[in-house]
PDB file of N, CA and C in Angstrom:
ATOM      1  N   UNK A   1      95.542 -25.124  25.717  1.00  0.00           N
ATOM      2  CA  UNK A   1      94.331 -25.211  26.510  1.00  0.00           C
ATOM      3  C   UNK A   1      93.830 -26.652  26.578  1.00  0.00           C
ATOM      4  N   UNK A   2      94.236 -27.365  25.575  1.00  0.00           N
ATOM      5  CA  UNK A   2      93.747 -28.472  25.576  1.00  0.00           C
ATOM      6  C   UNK A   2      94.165 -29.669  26.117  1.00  0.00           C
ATOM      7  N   UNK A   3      95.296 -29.506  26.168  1.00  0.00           N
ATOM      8  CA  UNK A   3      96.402 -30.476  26.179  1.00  0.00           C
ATOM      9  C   UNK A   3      96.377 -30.298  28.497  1.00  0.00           C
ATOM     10  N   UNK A   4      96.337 -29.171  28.512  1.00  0.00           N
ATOM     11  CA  UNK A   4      95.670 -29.028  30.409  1.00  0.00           C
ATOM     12  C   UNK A   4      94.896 -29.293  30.506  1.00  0.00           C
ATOM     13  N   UNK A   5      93.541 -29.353  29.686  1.00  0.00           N
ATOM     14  CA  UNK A   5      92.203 -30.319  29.946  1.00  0.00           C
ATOM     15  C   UNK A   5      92.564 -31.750  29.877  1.00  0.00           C
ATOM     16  N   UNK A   6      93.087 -32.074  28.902  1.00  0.00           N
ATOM     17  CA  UNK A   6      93.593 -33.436  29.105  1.00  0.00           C
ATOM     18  C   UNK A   6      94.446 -34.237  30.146  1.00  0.00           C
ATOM     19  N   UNK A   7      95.351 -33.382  30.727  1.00  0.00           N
ATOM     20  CA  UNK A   7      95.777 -33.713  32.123  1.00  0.00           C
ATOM     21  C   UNK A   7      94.988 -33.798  33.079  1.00  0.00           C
ATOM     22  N   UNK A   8      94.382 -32.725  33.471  1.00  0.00           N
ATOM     23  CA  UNK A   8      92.870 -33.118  34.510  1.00  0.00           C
ATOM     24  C   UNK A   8      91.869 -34.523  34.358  1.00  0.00           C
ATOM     25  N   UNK A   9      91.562 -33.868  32.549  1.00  0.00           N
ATOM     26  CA  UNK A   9      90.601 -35.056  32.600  1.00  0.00           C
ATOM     27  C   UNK A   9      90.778 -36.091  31.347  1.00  0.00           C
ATOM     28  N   UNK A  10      91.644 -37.082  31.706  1.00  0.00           N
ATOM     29  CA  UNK A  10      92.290 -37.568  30.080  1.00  0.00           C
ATOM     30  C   UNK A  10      91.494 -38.204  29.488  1.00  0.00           C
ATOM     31  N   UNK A  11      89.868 -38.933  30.073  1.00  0.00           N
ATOM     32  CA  UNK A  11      89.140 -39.544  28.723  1.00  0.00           C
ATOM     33  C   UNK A  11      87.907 -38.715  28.609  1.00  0.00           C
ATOM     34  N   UNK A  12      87.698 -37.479  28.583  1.00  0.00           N
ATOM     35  CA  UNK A  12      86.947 -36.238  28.405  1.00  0.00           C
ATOM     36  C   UNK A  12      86.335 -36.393  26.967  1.00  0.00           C
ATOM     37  N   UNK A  13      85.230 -36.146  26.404  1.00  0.00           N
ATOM     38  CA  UNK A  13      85.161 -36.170  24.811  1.00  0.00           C
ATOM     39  C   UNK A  13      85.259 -35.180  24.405  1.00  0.00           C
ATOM     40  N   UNK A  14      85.641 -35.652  22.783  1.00  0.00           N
ATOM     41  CA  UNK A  14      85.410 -34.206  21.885  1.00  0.00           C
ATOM     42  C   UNK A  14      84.427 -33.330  22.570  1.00  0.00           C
ATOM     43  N   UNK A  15      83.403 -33.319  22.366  1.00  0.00           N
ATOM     44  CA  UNK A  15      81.827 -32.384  22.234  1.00  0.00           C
ATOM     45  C   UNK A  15      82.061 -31.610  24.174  1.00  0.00           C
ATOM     46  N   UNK A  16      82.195 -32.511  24.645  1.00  0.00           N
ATOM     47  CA  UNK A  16      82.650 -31.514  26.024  1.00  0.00           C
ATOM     48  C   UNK A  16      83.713 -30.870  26.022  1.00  0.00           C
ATOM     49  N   UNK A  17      84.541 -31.477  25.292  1.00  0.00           N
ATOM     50  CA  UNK A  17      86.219 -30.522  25.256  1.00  0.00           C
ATOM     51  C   UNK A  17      85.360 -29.429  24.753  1.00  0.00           C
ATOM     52  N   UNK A  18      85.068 -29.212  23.772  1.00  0.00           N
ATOM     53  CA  UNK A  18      84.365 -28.203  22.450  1.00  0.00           C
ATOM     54  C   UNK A  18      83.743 -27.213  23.276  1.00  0.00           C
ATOM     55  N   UNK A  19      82.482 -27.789  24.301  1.00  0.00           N
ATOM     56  CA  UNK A  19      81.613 -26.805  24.817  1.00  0.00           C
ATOM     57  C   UNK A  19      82.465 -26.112  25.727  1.00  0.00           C
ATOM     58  N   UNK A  20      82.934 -27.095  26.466  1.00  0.00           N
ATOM     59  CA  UNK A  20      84.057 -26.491  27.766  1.00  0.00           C
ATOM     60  C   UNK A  20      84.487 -25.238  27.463  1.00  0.00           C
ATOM     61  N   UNK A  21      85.373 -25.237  26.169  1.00  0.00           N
ATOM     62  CA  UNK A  21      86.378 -24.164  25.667  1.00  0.00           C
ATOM     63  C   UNK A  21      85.711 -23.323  24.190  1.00  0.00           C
ATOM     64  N   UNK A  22      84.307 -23.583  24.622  1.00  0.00           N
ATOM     65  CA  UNK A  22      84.013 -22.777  23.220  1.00  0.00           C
ATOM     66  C   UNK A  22      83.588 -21.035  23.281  1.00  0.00           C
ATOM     67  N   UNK A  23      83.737 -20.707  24.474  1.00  0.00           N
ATOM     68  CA  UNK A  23      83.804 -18.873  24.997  1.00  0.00           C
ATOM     69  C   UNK A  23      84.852 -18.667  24.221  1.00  0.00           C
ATOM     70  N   UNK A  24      86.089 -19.527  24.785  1.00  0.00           N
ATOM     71  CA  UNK A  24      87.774 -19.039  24.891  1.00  0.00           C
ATOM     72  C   UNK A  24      87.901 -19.132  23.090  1.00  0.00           C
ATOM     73  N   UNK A  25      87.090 -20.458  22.695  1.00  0.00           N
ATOM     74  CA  UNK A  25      87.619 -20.372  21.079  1.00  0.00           C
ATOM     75  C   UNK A  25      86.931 -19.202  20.125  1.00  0.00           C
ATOM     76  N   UNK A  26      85.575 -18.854  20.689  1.00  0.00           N
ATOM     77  CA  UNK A  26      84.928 -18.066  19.867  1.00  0.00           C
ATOM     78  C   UNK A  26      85.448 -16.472  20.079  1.00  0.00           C
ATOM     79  N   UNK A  27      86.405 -16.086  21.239  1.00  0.00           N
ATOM     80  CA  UNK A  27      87.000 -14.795  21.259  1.00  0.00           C
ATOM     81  C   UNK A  27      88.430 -14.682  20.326  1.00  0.00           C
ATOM     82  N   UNK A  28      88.670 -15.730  19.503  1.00  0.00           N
ATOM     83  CA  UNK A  28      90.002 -15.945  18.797  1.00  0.00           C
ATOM     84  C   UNK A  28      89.342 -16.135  17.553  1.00  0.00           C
ATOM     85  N   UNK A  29      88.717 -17.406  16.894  1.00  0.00           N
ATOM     86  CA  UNK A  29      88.133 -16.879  15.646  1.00  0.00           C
ATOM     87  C   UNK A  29      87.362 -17.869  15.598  1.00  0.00           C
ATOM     88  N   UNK A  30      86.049 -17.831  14.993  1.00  0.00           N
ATOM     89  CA  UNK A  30      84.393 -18.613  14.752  1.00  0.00           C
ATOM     90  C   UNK A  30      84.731 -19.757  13.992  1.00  0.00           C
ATOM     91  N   UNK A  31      85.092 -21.100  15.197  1.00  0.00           N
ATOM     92  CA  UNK A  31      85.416 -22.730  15.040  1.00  0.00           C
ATOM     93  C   UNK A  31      83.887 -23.279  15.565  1.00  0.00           C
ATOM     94  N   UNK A  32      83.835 -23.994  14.510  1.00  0.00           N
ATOM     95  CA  UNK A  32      82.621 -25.058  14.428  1.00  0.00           C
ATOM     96  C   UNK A  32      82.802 -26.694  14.881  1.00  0.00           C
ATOM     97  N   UNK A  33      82.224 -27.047  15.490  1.00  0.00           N
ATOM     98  CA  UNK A  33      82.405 -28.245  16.124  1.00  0.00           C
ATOM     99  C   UNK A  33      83.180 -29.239  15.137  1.00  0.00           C
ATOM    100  N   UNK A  34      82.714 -29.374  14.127  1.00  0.00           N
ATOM    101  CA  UNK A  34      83.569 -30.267  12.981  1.00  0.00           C
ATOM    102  C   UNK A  34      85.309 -30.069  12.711  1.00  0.00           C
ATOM    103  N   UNK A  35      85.182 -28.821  12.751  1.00  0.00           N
ATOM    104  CA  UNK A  35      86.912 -28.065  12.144  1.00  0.00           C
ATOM    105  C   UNK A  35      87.393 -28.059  13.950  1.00  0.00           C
ATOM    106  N   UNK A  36      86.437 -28.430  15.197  1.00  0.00           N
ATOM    107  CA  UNK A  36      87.559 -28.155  16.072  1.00  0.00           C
ATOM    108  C   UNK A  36      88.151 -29.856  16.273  1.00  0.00           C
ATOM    109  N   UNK A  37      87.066 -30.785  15.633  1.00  0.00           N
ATOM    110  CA  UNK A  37      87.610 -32.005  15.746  1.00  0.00           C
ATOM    111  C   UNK A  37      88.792 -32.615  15.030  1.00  0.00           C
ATOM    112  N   UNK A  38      88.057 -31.902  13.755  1.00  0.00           N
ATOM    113  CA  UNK A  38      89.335 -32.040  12.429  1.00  0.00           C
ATOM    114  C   UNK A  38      91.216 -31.395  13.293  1.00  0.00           C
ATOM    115  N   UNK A  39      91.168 -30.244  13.771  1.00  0.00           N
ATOM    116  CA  UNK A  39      92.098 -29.946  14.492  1.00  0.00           C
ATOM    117  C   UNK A  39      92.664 -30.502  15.631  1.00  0.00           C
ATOM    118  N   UNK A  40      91.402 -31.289  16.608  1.00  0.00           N
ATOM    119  CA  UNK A  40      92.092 -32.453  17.347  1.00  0.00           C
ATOM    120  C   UNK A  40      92.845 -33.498  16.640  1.00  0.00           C
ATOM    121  N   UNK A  41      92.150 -34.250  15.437  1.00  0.00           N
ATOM    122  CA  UNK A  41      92.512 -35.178  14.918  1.00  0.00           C
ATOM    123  C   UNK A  41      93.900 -34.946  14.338  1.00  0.00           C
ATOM    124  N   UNK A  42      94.171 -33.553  13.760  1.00  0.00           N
ATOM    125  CA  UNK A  42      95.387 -33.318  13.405  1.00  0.00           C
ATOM    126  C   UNK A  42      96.670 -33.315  14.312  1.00  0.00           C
ATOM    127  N   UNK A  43      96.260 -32.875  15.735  1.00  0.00           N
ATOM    128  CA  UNK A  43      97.650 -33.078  16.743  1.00  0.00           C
ATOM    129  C   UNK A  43      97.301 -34.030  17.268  1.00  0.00           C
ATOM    130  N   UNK A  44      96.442 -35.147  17.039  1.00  0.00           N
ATOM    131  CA  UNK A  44      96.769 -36.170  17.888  1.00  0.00           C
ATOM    132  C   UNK A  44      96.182 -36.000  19.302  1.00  0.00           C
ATOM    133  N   UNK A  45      94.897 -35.189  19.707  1.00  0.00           N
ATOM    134  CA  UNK A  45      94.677 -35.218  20.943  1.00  0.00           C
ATOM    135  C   UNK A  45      93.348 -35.837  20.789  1.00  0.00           C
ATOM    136  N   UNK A  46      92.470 -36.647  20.081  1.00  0.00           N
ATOM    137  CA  UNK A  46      91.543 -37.297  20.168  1.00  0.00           C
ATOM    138  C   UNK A  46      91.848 -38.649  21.110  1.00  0.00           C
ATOM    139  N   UNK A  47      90.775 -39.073  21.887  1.00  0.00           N
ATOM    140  CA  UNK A  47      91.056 -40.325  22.137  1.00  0.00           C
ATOM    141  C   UNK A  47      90.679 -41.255  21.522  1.00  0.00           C
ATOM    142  N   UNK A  48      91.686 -42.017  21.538  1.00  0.00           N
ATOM    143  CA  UNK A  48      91.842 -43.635  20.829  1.00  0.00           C
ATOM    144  C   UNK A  48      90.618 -44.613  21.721  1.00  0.00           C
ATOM    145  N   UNK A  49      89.882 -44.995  21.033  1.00  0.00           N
ATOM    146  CA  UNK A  49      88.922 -45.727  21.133  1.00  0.00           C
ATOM    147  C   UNK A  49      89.491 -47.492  21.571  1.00  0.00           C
ATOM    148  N   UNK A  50      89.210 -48.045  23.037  1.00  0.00           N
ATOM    149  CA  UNK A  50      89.441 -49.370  23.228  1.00  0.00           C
ATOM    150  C   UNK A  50      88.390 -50.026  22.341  1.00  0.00           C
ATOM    151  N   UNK A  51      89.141 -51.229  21.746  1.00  0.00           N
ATOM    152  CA  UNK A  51      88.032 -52.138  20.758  1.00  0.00           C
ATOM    153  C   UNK A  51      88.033 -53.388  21.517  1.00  0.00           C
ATOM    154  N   UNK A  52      86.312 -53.294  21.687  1.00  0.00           N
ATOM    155  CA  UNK A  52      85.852 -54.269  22.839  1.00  0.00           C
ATOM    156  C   UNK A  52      85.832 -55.965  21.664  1.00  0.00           C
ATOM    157  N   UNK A  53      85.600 -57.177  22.197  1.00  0.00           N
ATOM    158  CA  UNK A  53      85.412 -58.086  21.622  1.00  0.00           C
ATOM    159  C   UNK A  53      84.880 -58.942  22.260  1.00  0.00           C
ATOM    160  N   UNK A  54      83.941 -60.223  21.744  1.00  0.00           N
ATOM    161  CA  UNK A  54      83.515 -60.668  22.194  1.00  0.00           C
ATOM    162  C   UNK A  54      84.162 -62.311  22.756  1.00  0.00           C
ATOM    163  N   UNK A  55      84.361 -62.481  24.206  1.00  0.00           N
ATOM    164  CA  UNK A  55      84.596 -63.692  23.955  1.00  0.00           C
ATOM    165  C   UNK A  55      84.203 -65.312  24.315  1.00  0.00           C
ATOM    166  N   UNK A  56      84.221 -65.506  23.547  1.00  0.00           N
ATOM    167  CA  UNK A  56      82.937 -67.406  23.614  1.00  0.00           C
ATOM    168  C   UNK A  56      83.442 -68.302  23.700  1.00  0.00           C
ATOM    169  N   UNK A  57      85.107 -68.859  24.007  1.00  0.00           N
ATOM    170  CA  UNK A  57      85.578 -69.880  24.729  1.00  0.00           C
ATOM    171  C   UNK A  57      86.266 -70.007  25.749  1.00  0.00           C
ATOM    172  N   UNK A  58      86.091 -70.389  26.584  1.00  0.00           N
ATOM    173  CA  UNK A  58      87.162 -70.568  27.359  1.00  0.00           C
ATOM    174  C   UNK A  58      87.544 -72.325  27.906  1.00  0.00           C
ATOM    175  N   UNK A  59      88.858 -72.564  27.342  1.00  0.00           N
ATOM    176  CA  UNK A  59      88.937 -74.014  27.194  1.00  0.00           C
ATOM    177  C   UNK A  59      89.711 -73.898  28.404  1.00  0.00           C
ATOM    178  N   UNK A  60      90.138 -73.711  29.412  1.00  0.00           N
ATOM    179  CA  UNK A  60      91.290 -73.200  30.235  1.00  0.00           C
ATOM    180  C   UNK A  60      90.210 -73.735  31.793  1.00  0.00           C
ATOM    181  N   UNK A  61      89.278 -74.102  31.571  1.00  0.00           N
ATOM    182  CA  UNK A  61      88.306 -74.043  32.884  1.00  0.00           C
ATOM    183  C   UNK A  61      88.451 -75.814  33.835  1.00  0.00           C
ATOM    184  N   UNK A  62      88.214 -75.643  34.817  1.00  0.00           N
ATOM    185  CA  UNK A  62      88.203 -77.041  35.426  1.00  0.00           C
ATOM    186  C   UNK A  62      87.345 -77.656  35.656  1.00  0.00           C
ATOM    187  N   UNK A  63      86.187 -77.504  34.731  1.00  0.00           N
ATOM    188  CA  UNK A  63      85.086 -78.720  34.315  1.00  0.00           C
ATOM    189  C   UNK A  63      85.554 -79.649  33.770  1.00  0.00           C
ATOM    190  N   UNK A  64      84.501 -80.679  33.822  1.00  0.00           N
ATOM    191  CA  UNK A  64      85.143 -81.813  33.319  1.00  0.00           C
ATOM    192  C   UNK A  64      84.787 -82.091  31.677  1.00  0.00           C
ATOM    193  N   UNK A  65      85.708 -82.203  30.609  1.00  0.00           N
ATOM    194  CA  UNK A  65      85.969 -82.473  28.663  1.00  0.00           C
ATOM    195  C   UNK A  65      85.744 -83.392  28.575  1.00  0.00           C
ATOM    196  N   UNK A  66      84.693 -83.332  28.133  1.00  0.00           N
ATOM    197  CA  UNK A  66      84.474 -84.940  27.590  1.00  0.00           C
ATOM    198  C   UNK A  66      85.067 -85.489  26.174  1.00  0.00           C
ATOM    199  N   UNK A  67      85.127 -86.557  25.627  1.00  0.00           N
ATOM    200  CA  UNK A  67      86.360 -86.759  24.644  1.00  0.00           C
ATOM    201  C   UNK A  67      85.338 -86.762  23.435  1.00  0.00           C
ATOM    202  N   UNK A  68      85.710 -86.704  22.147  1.00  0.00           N
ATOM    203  CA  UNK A  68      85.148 -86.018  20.727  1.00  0.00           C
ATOM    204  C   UNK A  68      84.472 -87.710  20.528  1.00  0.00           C
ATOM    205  N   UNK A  69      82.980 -87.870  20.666  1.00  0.00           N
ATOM    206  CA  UNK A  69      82.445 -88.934  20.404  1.00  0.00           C
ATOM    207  C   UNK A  69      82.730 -89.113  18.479  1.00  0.00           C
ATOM    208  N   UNK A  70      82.514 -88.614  18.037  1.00  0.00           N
ATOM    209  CA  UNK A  70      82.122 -88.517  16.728  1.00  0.00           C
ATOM    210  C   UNK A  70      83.585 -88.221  15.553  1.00  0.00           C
ATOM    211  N   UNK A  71      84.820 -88.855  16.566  1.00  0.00           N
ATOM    212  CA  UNK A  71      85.899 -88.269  15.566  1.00  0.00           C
ATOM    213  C   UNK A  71      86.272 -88.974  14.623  1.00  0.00           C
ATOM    214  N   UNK A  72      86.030 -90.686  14.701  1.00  0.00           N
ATOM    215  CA  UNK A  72      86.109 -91.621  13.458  1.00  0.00           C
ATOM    216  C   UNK A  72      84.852 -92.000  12.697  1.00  0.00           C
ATOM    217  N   UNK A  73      83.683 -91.216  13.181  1.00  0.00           N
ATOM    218  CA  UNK A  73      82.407 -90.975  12.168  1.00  0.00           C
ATOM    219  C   UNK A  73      82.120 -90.914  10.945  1.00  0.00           C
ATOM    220  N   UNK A  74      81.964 -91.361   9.700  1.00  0.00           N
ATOM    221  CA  UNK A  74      81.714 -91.034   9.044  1.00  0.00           C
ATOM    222  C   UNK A  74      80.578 -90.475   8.758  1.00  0.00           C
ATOM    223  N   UNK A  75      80.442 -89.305   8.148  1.00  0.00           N
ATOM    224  CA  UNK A  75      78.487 -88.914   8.464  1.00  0.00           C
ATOM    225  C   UNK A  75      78.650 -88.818   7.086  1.00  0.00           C
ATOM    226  N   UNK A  76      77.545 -89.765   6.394  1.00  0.00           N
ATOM    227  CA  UNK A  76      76.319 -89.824   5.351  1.00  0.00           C
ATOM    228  C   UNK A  76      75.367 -89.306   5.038  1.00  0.00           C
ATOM    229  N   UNK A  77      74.838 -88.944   5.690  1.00  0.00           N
ATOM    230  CA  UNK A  77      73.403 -88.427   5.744  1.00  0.00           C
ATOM    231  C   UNK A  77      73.030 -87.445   7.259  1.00  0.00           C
ATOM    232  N   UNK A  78      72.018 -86.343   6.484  1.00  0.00           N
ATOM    233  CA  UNK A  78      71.791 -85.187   7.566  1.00  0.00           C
ATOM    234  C   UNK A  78      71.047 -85.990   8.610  1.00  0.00           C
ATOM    235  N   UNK A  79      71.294 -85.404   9.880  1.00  0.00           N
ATOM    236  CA  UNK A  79      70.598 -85.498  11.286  1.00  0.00           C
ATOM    237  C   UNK A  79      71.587 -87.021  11.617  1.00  0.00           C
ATOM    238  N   UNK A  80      72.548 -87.386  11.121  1.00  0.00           N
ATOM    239  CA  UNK A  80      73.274 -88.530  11.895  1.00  0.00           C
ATOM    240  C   UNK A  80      73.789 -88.813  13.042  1.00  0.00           C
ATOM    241  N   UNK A  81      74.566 -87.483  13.109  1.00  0.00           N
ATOM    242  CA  UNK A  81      74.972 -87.198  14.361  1.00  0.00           C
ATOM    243  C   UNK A  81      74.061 -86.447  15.500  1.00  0.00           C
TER     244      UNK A  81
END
């Protein structure tokens, strides 16, 4: 049953899979939202979660780099640079 919900609708969640099919599960035997996840998790029909990231450089751009003022600096003391 599940595995045809997943063809229709492949990034569907747990908790809607659950409600969707919870007539059909409760005429077979009394599954609780936890044990029907635990049972997804066991065949492998949960979805895999994309892991987002953040990203803060991009050196690749066609502005203009200016060159590292401060690379034969010696710094001594705070606020020098």
């Amino acid at each position: 049953m599940v595995q045809k919900i997943r063809r229709e609708l492949p990034k569907i969640g747990g908790k809607k899979l659950y409600y969707m099919l919870s007539d059909k599960i409760h005429q077979v035997a009394k599954i609780g939202r936890d044990k029907f996840f635990m049972i997804l998790n066991n065949n492998d029909l949960l979805i895999q979660r994309k892991r987002s990231y953040a990203r803060t450089t991009y050196s690749n751009h066609s502005f203009r780099k200016w060159t590292n003022l401060v690379k034969d600096v010696e710094v001594s003391a705070k606020n020098q640079v």
